[in-house]
C-alpha atoms as a PDB file:
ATOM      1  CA  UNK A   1      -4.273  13.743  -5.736  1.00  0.00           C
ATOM      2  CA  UNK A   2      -3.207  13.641  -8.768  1.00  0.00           C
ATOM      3  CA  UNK A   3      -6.644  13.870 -11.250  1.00  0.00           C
ATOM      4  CA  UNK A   4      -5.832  11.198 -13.398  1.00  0.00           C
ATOM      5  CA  UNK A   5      -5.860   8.918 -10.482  1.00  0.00           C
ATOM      6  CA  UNK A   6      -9.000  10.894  -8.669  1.00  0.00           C
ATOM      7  CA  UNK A   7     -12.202   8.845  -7.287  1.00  0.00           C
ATOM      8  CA  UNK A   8     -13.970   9.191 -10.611  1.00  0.00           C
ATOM      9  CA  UNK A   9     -11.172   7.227 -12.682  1.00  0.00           C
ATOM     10  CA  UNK A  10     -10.989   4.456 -10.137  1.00  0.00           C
ATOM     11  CA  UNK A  11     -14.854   4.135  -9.452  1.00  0.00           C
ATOM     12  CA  UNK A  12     -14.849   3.664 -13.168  1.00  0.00           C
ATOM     13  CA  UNK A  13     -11.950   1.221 -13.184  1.00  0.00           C
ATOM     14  CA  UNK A  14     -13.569  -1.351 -10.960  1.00  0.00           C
ATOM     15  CA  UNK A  15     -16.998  -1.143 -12.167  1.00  0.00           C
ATOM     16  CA  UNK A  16     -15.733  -3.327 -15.350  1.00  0.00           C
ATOM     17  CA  UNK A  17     -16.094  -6.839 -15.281  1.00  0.00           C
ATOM     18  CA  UNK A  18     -12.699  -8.285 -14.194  1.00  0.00           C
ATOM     19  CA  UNK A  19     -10.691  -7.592 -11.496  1.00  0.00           C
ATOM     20  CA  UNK A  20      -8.145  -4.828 -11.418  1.00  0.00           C
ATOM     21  CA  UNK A  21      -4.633  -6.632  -9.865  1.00  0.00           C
ATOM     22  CA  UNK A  22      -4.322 -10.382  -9.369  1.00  0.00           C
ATOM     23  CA  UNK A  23      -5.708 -10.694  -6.494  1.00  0.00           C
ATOM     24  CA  UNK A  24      -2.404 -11.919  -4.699  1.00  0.00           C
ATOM     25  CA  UNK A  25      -1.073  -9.700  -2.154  1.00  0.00           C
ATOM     26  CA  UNK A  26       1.836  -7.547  -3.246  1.00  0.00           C
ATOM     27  CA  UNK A  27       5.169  -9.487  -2.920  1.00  0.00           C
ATOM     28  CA  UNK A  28       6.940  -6.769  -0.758  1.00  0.00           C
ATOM     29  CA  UNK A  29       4.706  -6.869   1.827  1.00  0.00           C
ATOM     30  CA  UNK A  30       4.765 -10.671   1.842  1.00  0.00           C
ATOM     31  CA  UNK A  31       8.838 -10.262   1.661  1.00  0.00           C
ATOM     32  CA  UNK A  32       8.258  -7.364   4.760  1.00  0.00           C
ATOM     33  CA  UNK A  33       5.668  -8.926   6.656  1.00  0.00           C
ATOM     34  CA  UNK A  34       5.871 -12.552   6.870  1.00  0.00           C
ATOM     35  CA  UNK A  35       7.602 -13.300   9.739  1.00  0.00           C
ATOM     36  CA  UNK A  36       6.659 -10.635  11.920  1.00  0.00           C
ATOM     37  CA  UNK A  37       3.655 -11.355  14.496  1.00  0.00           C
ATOM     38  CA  UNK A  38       0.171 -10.408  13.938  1.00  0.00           C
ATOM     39  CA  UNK A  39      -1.879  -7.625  16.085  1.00  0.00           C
ATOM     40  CA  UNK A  40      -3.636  -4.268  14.140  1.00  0.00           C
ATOM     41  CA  UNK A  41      -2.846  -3.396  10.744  1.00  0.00           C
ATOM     42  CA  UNK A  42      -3.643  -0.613   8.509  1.00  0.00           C
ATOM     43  CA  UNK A  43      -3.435  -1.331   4.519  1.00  0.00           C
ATOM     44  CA  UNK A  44      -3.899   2.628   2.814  1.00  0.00           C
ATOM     45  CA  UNK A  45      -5.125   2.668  -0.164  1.00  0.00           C
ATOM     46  CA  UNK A  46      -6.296  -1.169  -0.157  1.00  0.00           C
ATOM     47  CA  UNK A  47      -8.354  -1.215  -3.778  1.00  0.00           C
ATOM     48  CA  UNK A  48      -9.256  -4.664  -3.970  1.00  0.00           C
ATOM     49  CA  UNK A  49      -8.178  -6.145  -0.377  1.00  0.00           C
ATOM     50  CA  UNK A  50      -5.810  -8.751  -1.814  1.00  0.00           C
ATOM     51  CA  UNK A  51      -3.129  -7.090   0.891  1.00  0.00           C
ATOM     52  CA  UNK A  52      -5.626  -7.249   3.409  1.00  0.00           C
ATOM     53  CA  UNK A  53      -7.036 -10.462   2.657  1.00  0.00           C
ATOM     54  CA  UNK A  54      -3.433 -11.793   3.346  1.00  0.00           C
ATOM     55  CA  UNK A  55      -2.873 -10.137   6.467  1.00  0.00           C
ATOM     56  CA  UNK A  56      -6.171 -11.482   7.685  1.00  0.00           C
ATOM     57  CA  UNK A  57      -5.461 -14.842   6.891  1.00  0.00           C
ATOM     58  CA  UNK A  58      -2.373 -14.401   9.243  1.00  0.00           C
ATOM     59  CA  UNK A  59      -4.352 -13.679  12.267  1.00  0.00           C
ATOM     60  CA  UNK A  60      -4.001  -9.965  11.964  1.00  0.00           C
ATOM     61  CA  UNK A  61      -6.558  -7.446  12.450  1.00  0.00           C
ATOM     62  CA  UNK A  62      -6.951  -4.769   9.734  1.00  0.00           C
ATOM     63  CA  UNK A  63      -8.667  -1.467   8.915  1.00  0.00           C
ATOM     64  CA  UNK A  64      -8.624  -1.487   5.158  1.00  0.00           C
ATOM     65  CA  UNK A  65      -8.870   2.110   3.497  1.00  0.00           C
ATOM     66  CA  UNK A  66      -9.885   3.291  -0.008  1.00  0.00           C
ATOM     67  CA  UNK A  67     -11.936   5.357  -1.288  1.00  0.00           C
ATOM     68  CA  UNK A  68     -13.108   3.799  -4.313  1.00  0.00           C
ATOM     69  CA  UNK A  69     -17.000   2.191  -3.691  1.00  0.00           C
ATOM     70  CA  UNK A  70     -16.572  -0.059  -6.098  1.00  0.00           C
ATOM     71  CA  UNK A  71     -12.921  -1.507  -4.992  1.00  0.00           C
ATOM     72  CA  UNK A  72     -14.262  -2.018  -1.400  1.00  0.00           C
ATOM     73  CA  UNK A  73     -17.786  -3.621  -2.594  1.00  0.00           C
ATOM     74  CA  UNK A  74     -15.075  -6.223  -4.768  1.00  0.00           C
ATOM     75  CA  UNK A  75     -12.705  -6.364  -1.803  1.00  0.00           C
ATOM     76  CA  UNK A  76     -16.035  -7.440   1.039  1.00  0.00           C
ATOM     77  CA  UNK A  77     -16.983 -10.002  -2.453  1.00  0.00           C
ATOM     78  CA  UNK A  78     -13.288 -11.597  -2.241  1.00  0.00           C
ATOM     79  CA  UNK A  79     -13.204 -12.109   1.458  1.00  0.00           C
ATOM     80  CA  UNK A  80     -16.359 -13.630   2.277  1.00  0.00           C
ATOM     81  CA  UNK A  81     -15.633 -16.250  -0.344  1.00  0.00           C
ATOM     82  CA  UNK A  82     -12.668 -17.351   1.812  1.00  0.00           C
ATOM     83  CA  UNK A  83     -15.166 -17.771   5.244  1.00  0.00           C
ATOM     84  CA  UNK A  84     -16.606 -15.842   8.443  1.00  0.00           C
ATOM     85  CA  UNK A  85     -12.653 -15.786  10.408  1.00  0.00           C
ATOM     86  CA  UNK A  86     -10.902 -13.837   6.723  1.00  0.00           C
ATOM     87  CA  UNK A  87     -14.396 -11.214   7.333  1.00  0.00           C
ATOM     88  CA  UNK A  88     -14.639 -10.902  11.019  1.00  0.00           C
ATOM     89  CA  UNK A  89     -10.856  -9.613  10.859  1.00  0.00           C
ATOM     90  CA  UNK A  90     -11.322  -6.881   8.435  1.00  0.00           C
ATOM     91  CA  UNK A  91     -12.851  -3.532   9.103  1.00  0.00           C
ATOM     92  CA  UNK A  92     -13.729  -1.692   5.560  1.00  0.00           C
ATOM     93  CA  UNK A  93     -13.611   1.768   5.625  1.00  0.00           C
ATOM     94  CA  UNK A  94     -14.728   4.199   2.677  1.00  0.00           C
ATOM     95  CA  UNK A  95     -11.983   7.642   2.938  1.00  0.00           C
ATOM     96  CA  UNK A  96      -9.852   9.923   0.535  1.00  0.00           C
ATOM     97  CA  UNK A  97      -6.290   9.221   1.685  1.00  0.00           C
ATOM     98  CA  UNK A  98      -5.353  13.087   0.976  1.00  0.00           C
ATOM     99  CA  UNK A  99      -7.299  14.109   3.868  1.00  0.00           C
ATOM    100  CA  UNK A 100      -8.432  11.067   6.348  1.00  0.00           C
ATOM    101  CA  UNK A 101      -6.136  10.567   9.819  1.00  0.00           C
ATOM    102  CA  UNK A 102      -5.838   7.748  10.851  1.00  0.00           C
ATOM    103  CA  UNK A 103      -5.902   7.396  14.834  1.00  0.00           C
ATOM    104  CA  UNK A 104      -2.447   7.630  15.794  1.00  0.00           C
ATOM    105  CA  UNK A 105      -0.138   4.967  17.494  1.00  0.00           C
ATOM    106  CA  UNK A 106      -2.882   2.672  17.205  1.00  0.00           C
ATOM    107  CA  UNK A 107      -1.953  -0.208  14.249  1.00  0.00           C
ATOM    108  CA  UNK A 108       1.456  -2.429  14.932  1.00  0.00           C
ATOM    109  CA  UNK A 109       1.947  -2.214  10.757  1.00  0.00           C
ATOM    110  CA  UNK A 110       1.257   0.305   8.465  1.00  0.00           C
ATOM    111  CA  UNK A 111       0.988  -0.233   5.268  1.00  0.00           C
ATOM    112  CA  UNK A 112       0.850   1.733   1.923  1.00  0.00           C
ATOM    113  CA  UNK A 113       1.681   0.482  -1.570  1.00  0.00           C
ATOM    114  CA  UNK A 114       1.537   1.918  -4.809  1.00  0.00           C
ATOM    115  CA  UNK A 115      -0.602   5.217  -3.692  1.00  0.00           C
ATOM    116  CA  UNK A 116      -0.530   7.560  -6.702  1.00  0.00           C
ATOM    117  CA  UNK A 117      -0.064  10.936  -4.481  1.00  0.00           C
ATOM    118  CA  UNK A 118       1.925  13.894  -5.466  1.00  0.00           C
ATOM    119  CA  UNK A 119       2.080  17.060  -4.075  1.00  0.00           C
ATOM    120  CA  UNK A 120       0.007  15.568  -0.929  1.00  0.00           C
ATOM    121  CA  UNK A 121       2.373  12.394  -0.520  1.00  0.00           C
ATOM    122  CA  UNK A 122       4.387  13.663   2.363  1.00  0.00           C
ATOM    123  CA  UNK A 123       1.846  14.964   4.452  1.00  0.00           C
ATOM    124  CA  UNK A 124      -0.019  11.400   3.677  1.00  0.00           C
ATOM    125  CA  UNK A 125       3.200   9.584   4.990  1.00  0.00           C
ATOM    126  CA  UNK A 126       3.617  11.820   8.228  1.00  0.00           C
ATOM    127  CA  UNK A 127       0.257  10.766   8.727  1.00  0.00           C
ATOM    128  CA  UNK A 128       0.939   7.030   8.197  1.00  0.00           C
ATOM    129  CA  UNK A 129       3.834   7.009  10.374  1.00  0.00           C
ATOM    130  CA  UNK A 130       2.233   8.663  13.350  1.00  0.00           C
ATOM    131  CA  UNK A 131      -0.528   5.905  13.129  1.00  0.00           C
ATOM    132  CA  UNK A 132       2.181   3.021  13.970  1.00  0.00           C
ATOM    133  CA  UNK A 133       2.319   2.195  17.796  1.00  0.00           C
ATOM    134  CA  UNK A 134       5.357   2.229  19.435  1.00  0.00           C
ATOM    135  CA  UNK A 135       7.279  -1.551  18.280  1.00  0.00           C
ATOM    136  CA  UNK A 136       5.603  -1.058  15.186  1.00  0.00           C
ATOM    137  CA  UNK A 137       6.599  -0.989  11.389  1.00  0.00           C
ATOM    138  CA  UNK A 138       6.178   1.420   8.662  1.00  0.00           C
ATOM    139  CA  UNK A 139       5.536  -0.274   5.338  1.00  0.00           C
ATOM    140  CA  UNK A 140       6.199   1.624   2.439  1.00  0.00           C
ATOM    141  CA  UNK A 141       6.082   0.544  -1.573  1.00  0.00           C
ATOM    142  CA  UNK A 142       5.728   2.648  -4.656  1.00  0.00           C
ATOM    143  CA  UNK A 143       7.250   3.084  -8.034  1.00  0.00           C
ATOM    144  CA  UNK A 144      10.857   3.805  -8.689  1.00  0.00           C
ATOM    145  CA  UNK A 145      11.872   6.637 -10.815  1.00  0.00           C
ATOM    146  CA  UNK A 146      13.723   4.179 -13.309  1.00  0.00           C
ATOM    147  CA  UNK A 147      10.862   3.106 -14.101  1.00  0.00           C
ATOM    148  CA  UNK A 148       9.846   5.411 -16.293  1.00  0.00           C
ATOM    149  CA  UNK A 149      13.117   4.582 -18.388  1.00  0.00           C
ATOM    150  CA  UNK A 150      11.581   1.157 -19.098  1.00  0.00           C
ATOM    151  CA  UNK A 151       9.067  -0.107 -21.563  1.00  0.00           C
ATOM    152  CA  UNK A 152       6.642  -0.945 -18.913  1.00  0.00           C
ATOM    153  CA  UNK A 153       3.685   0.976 -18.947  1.00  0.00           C
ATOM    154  CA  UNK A 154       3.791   3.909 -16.457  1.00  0.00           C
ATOM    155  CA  UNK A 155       2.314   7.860 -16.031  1.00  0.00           C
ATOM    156  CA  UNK A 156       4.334  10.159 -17.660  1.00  0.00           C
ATOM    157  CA  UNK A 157       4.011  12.348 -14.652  1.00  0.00           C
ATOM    158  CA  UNK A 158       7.594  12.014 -12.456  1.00  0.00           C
ATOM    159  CA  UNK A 159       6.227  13.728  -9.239  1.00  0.00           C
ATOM    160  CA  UNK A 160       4.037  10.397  -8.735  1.00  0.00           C
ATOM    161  CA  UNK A 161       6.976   8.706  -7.979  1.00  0.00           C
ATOM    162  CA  UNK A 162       9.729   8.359  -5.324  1.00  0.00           C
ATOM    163  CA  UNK A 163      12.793   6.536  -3.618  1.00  0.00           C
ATOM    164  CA  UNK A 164      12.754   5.006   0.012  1.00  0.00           C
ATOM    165  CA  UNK A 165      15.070   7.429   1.093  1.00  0.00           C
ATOM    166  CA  UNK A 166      13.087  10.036   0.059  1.00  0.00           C
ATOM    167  CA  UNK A 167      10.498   8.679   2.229  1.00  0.00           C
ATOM    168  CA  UNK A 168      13.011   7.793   5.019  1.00  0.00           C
ATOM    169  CA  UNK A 169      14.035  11.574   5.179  1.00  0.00           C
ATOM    170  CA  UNK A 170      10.636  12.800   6.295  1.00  0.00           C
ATOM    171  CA  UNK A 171      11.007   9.983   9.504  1.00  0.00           C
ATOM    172  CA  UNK A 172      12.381  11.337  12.700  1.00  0.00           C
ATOM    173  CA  UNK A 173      15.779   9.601  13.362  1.00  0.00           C
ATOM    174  CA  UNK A 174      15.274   9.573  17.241  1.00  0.00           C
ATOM    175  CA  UNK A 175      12.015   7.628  16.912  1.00  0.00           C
ATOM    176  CA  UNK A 176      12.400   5.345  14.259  1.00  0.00           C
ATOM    177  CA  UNK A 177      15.185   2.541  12.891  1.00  0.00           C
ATOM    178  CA  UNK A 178      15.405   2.109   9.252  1.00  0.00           C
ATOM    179  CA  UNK A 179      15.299  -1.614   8.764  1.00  0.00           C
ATOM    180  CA  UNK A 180      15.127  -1.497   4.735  1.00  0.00           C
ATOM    181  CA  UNK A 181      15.252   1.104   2.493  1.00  0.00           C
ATOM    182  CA  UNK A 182      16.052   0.467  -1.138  1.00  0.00           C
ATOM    183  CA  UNK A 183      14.945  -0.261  -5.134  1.00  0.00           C
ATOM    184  CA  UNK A 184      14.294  -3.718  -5.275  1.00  0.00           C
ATOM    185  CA  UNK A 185      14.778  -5.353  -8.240  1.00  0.00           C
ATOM    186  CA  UNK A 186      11.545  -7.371  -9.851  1.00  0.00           C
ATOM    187  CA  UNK A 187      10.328  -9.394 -13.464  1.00  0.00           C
ATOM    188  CA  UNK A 188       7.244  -7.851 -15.309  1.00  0.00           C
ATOM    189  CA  UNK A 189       6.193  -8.353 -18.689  1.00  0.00           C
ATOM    190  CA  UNK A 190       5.793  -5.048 -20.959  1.00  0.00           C
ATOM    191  CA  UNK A 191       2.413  -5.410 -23.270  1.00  0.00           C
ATOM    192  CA  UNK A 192       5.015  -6.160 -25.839  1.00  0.00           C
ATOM    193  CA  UNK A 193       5.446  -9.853 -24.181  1.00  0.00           C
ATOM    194  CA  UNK A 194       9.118  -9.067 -23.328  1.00  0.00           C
ATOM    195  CA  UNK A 195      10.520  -9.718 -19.820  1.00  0.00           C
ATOM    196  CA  UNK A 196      11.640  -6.175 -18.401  1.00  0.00           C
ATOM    197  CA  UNK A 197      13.197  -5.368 -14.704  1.00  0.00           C
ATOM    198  CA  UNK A 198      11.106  -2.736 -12.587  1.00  0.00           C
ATOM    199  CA  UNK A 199      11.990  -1.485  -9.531  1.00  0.00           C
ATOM    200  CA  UNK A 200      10.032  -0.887  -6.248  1.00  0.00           C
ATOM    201  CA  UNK A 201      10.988   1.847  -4.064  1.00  0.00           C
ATOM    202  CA  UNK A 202      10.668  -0.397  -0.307  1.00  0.00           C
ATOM    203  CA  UNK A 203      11.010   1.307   2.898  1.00  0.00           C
ATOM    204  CA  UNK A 204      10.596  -0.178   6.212  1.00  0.00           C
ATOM    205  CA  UNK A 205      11.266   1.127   9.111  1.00  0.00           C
ATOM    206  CA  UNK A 206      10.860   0.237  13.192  1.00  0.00           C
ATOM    207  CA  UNK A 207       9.027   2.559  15.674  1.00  0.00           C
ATOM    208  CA  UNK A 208      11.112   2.548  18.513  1.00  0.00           C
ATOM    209  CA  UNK A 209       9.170   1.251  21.932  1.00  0.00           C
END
């Protein structure tokens, strides 16, 4: 992983005294993931569980992953404020994407947004993919190139980012449908106050049965 995004900057990160994100789940995967059924879910990379806090709420069952103590010790703080059925469904689980497998064919949705990987990203995503069960989806999300020509706030560092069909390239085209792979459009405010356009990278794709 990239060491300015190592276990030591994000232990420090969410040790301060307000939370990191919003604490609303990311609006791909509620754009991705809202209509489909629930059964097992893996969120990668889940910092401070908003994602799986959502998916829980839904009925689904989900292994949340990160490796930062202090995200998960926020993320357990978050969900028992919203009752015993939002804790019962998640299983928190302390591991450093860059070398943890997941069990494969096991969850019916994988997902993975905004995981600051470089030269270790594919071999994360091959792993990601062969922990969907057959029927199951693939969720994707991370930063677009482009957006490093905007005035919003973002590393310097190119390899950290990617397009969908970058990650749809490294998926084997007799096992899996490509439902949605694109740069979607989105409103964020630079710390200038002005309105700027971003762009997620989104792919979703099917495991065929």
């Amino acid at each position: 992983m990239y060491e300015q995004f190592g276990k030591e900057f994000w232990e420090e990160r969410y040790r301060g005294h307000t939370a990191v994100w919003s604490g609303r789940p990311n609006p791909q995967l509620v754009a991705e993931v809202g209509e489909l059924g629930p059964g097992a879910a893996l969120d990668a990379g889940c910092g401070e569980g908003a994602d799986a806090i959502w998916l829980a709420s839904r009925g689904w069952r989900v292994t949340a992953v990160d490796f930062a103590t202090a995200a998960l010790h926020r993320a357990r703080e978050h969900a028992e404020t919203l009752g015993a059925d939002a804790v019962n469904r998640i299983d928190w689980v302390q591991a450093d994407l860059t070398g943890w497998a997941p069990p494969e064919e096991r969850f019916d949705l994988v997902s993975a947004h905004y995981v600051h990987l470089s030269a270790s990203r594919e071999a994360l995503f091959r792993r990601l993919a062969a922990a969907v069960a057959p029927g199951g989806t693939l969720l994707i999300v991370g930063h677009h190139p482009s957006d490093l020509q905007t005035t919003m706030p973002r590393p310097a560092v190119p390899e950290l980012f990617f397009t969908a069909e970058q990650v749809a390239a490294g998926l084997d085209p007799d096992r899996w449908d490509i439902v949605v792979a694109e740069a979607r459009a989105r409103s964020a405010t630079d710390p200038h106050g002005h309105e700027v356009a971003i762009h997620d990278a989104v792919l979703r794709a099917r495991r065929r049965p």
